[in-house]
N, C-alpha and C. Protein backbone atom coordinates (compact mmCIF):
# COMPACT_ATOMS: atom_id res chain seq x y z
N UNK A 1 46.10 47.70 -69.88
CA UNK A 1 45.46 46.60 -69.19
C UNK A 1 44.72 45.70 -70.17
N UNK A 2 44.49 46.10 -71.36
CA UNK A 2 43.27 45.63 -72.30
C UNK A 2 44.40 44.43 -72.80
N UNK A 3 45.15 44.69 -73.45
CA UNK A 3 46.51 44.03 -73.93
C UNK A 3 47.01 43.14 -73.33
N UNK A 4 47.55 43.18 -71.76
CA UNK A 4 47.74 42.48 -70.20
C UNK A 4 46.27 41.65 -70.53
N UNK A 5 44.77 41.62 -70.68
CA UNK A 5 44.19 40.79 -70.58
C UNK A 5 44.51 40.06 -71.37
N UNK A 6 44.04 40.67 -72.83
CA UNK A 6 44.35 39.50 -74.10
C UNK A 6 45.31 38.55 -73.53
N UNK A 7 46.53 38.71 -73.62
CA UNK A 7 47.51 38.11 -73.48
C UNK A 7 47.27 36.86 -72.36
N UNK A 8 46.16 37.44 -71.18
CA UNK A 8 46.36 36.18 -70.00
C UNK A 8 45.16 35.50 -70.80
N UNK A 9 44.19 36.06 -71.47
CA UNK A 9 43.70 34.88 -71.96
C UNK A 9 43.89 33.90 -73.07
N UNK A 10 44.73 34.44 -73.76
CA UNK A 10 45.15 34.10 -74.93
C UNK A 10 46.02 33.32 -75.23
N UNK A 11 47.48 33.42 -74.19
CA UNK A 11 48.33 33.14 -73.92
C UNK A 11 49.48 34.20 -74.75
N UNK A 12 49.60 33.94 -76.17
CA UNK A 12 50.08 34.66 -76.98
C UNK A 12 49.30 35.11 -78.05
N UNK A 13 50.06 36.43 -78.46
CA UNK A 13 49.48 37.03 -79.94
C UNK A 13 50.06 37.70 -80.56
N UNK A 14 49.77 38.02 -81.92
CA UNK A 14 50.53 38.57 -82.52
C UNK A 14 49.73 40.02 -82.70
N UNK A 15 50.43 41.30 -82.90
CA UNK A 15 50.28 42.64 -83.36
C UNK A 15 48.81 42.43 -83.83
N UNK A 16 48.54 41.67 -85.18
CA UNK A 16 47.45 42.38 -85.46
C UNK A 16 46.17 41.92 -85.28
N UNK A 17 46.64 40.61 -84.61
CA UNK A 17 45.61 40.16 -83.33
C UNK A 17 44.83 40.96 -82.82
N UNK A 18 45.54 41.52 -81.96
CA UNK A 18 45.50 42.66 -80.98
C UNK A 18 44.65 43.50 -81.30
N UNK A 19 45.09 44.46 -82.24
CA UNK A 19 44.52 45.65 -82.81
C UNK A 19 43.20 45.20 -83.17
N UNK A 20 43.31 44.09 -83.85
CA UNK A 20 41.63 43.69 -84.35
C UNK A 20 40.79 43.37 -82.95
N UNK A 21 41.21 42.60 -81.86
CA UNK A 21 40.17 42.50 -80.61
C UNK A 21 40.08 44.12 -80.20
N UNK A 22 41.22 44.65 -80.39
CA UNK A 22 40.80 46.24 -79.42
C UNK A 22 40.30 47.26 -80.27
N UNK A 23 40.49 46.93 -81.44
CA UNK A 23 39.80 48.21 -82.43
C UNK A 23 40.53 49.43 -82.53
N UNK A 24 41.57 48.77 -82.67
CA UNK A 24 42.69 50.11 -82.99
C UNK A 24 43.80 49.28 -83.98
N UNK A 25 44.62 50.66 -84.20
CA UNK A 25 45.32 50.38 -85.40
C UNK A 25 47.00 49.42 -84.98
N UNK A 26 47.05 48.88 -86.32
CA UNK A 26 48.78 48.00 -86.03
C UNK A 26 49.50 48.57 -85.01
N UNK A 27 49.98 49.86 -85.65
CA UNK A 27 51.50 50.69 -84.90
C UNK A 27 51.00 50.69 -83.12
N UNK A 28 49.87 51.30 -83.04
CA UNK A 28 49.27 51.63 -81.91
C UNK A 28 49.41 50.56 -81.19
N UNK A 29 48.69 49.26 -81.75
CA UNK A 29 49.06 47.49 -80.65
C UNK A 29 50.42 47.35 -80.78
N UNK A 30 50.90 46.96 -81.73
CA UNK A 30 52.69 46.73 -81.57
C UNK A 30 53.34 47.97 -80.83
N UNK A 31 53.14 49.15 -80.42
CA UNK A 31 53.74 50.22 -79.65
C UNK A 31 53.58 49.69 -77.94
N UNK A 32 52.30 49.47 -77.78
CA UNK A 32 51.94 49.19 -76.33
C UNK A 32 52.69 47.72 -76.16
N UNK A 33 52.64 46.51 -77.03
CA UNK A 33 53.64 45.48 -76.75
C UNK A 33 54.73 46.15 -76.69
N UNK A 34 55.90 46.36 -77.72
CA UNK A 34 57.07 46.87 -77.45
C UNK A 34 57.11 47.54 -75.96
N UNK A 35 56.20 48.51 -75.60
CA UNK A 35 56.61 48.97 -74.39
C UNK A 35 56.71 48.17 -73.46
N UNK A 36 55.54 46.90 -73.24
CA UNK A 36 55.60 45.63 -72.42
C UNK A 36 56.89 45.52 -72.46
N UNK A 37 56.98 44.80 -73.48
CA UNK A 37 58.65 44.07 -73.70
C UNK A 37 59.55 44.55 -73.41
N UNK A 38 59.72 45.92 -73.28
CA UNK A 38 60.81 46.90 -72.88
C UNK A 38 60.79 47.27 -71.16
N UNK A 39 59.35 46.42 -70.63
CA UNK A 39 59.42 46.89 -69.42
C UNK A 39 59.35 44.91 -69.00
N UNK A 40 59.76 44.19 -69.59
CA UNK A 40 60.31 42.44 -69.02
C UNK A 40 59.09 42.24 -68.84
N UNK A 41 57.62 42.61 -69.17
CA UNK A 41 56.58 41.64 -68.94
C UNK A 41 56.36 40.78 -69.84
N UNK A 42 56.15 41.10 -71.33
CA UNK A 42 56.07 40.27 -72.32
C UNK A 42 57.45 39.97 -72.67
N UNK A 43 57.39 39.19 -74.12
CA UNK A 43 58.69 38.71 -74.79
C UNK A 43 57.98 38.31 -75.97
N UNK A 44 58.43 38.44 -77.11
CA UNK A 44 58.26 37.73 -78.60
C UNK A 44 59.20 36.69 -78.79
N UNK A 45 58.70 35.84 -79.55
CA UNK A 45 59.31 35.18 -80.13
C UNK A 45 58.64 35.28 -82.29
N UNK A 46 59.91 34.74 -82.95
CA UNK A 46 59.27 35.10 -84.60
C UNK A 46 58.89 33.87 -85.31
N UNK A 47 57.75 33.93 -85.69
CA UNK A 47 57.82 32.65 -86.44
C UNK A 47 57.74 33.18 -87.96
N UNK A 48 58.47 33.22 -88.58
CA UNK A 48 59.13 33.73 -90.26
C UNK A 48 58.78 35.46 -89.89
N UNK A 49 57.98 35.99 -90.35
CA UNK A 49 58.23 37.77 -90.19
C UNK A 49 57.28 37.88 -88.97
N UNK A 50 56.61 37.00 -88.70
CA UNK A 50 55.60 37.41 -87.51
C UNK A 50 56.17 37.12 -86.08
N UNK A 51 55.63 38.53 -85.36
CA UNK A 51 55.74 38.31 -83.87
C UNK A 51 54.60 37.67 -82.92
N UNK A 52 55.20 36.75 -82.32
CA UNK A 52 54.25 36.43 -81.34
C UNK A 52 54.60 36.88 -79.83
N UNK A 53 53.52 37.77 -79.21
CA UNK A 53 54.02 38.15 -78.09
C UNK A 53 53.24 37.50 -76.94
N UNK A 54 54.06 37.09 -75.75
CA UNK A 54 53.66 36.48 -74.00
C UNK A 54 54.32 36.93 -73.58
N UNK A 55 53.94 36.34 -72.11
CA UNK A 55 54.04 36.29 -70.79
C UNK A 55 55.56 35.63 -70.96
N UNK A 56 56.56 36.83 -70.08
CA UNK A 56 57.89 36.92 -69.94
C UNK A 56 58.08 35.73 -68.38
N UNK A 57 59.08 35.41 -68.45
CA UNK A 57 59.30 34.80 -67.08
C UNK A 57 59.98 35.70 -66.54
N UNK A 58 59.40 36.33 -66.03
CA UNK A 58 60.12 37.39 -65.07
C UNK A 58 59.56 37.72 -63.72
N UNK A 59 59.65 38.34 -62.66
CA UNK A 59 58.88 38.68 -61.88
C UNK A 59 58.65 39.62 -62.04
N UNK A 60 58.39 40.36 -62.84
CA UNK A 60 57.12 41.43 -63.02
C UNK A 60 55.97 40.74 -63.66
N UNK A 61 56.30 40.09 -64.61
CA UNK A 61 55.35 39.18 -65.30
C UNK A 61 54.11 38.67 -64.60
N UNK A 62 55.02 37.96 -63.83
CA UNK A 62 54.50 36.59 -62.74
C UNK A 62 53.52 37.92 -61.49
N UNK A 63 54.03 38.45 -61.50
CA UNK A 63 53.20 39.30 -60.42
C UNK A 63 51.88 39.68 -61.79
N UNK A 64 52.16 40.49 -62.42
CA UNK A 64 50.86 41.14 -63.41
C UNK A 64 50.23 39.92 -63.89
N UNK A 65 50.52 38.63 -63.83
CA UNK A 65 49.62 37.59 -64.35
C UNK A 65 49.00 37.47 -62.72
N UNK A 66 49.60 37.51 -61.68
CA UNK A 66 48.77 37.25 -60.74
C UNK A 66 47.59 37.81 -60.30
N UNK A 67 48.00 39.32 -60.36
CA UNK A 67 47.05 40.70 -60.49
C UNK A 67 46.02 40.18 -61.42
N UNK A 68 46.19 39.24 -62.48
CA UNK A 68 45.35 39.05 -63.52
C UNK A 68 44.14 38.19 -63.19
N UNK A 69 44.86 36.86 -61.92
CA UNK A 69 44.29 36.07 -61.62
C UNK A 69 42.73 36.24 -60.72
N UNK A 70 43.67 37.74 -59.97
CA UNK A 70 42.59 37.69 -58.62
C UNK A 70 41.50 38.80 -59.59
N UNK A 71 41.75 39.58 -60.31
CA UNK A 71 41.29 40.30 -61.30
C UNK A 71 39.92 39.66 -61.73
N UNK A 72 40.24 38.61 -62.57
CA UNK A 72 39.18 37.76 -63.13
C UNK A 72 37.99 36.70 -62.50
N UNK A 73 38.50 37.36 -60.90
CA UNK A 73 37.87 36.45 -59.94
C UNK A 73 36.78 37.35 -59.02
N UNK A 74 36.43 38.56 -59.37
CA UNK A 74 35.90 39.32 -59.16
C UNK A 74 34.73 39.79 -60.30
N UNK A 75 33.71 40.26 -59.73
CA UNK A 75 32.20 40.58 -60.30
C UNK A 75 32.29 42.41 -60.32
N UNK A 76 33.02 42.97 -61.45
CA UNK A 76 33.04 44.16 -61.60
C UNK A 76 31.55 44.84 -63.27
């Protein structure tokens, strides 16, 4: 979910983005993307060796960004 946030606020990011907002290591952020990506929520695209990872057009996507919406609209 931590990752799912970044991403809705962020729009995109790359691996070691990630790891540095969450305080964990490379493999560990690029593992939890890849799994995104492998499950059609995110998608990369490369700009020279770097990945940048978002929000897939998919409907899983579009639903977990929605989840995201009503999410952030709440006083937890």
């Amino acid at each position: 979910m931590k990752v799912l946030k970044l991403l809705f606020v962020y729009g995109q990011m790359n691996p070691s983005d990630v790891a540095e907002r969450l305080k964990v290591n490379y493999r560990l952020a690029l593992g939890h993307l890849e799994l995104l990506e492998k499950e059609t929520v995110v998608q990369h695209r490369l700009s020279g060796r770097i990945k940048y990872f978002r929000f897939a057009n998919t409907m899983k996507a579009q639903a977990t960004i929605g989840l995201l919406e009503e999410w952030s609209k709440t006083d937890f």
